[in-house]
Protein backbone atom coordinates (compact mmCIF):
# COMPACT_ATOMS: atom_id res chain seq x y z
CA UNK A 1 3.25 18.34 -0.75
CA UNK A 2 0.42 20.41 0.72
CA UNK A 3 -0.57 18.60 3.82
CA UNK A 4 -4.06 20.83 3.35
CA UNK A 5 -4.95 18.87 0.50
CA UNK A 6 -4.03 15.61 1.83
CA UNK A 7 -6.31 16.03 5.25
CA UNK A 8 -9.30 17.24 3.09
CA UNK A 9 -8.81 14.40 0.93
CA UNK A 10 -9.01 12.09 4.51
CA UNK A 11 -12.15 13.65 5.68
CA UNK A 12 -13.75 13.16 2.00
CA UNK A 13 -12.95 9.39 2.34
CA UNK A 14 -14.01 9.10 5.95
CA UNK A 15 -17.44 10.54 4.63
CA UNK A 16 -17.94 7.93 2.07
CA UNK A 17 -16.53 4.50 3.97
CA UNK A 18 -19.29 2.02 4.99
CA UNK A 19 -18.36 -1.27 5.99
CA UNK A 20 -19.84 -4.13 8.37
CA UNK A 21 -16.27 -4.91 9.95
CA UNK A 22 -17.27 -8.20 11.34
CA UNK A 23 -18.42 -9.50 8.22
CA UNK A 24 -15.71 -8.59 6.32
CA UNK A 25 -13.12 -10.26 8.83
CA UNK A 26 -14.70 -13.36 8.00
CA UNK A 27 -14.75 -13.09 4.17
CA UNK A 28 -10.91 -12.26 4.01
CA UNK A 29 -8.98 -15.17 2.48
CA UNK A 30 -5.67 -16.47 4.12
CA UNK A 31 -2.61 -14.86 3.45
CA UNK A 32 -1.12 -17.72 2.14
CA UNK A 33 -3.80 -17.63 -1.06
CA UNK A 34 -3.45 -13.96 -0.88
CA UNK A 35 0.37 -14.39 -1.30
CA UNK A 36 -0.42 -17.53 -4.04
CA UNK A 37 -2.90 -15.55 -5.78
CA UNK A 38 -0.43 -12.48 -6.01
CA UNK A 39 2.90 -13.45 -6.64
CA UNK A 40 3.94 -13.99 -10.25
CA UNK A 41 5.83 -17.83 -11.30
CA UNK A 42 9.22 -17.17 -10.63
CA UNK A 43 9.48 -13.64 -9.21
CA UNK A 44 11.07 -12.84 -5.95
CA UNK A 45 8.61 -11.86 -3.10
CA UNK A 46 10.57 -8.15 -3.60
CA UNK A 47 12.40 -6.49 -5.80
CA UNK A 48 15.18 -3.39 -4.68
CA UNK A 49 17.43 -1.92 -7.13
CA UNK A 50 20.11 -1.82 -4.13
CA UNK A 51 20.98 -5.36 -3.41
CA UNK A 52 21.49 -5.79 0.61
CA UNK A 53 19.38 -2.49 1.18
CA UNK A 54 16.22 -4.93 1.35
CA UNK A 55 12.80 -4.89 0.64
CA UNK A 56 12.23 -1.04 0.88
CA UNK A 57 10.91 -0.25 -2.31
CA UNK A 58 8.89 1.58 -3.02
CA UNK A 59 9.79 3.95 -0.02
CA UNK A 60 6.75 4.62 2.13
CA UNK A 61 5.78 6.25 4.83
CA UNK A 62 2.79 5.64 7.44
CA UNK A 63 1.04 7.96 9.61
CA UNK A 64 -1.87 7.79 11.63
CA UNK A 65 -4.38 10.13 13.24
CA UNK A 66 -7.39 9.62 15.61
CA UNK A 67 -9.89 8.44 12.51
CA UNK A 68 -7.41 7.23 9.42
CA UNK A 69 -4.02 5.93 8.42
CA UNK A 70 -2.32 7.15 5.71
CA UNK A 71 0.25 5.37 3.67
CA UNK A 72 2.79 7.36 0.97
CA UNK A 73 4.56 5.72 -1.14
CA UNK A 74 7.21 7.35 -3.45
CA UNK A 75 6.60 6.15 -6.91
CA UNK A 76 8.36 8.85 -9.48
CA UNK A 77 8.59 7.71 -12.74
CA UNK A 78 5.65 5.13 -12.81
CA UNK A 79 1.99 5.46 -14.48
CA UNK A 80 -0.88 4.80 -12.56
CA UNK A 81 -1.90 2.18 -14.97
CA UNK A 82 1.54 0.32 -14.00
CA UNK A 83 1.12 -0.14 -10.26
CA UNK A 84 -1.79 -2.63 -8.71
CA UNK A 85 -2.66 -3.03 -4.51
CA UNK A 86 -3.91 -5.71 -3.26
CA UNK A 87 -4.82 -6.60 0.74
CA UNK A 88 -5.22 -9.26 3.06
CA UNK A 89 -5.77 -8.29 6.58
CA UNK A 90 -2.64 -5.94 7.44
CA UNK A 91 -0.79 -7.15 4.46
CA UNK A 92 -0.83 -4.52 1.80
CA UNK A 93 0.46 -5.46 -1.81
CA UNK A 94 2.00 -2.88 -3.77
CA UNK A 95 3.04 -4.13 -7.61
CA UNK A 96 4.35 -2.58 -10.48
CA UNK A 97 6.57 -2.20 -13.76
CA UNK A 98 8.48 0.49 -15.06
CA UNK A 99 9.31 -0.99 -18.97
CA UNK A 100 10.77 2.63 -20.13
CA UNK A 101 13.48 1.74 -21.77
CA UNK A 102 15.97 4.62 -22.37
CA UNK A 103 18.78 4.51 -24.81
CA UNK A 104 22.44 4.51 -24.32
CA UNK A 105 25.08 3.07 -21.75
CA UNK A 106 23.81 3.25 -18.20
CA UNK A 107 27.00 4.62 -16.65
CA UNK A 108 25.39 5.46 -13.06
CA UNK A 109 21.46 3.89 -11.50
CA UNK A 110 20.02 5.10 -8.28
CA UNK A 111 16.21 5.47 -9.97
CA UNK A 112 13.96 2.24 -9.43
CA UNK A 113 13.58 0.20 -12.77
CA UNK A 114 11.47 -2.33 -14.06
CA UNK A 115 9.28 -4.58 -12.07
CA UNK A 116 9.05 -4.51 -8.27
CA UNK A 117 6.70 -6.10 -5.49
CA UNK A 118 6.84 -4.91 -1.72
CA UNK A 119 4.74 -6.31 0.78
CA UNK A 120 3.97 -3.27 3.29
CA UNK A 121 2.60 -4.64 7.22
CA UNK A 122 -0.08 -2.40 8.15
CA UNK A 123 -0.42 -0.62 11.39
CA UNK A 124 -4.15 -2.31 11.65
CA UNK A 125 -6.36 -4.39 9.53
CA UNK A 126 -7.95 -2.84 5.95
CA UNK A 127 -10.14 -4.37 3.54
CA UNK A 128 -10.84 -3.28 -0.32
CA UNK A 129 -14.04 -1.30 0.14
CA UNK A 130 -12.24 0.68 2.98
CA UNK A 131 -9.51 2.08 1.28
CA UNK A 132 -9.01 4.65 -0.93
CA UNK A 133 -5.88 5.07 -3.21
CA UNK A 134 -4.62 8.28 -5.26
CA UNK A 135 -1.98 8.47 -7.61
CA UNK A 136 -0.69 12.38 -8.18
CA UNK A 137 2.99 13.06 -9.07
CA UNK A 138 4.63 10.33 -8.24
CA UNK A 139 2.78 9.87 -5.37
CA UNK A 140 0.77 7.03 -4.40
CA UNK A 141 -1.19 8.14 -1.14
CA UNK A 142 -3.66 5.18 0.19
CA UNK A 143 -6.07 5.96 3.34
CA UNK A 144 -8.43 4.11 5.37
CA UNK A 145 -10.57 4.49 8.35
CA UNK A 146 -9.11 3.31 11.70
CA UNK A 147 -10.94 -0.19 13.43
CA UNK A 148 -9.63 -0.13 16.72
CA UNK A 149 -9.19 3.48 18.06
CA UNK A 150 -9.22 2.80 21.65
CA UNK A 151 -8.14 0.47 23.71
CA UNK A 152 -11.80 -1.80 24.86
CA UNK A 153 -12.38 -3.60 28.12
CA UNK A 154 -13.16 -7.47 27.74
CA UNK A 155 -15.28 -8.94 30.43
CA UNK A 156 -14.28 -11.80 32.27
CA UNK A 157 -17.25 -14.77 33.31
């Protein structure tokens, strides 16, 4: 992965963010709908091809600078059209189905297959319009500009 690419690709989507934060604090929904709204009749709140390893997948990594956070997520094998985010607050949906089907007797599995759902807690708060999401090789890299940078004095009456 060329780091390079990745920070150029940050500063692009700094350039073009424009948000009133207040605003959209207030026109979040709970998580509950978010969770109501998301979650398919029937299907486990996650899905992990290793059963006891948890709700790790997709694998993902978070990283944060002065002005963004950046979320990877490892998602080999899947089509963009096949994977949909949603977010509430610091909750971060990620959603998808793998439906390849490949013939003959499945001696050996460590590959994710088929449908998964992985509910990712955010570092800080992101809405919609703020984030920006690229899918390139397998990789799903999601970035959005940092709220709360430093730490802010509250007065006291």
């Amino acid at each position: 992965m060329d780091m390079n690419k990745i920070l150029q690709w940050m500063d692009l989507a700094k350039k073009s963010q424009t948000t009133d934060f207040w605003k959209d604090i207030f026109d979040q929904p709970s998580f509950n709908e978010f969770m109501t709204n998301t979650q398919d009749q029937g299907q486990p709140a996650s899905h992990s091809f290793n059963p006891g390893v948890g709700n790790h997948f997709p694998p993902t990594d978070i990283y944060i600078t002065d002005e963004d956070v950046l979320l990877i997520s490892d998602l080999a094998g899947y089509a963009k059209e096949d994977i949909h985010l949603s977010i509430s607050g610091t909750n971060l949906l990620i959603k998808g189905n793998n439906s390849r089907a490949i013939t003959g007797k499945l001696v050996h599995q460590e590959r994710h297959q088929g449908p998964f759902q992985r509910i990712i807690q955010l570092p800080e708060p992101a809405y919609p319009n703020q984030m920006k999401a690229k899918f390139n090789e397998g990789l799903l890299c999601i970035s959005y500009k940092r709220q709360f940078r430093d730490e802010e004095q509250v007065p006291i009456d």
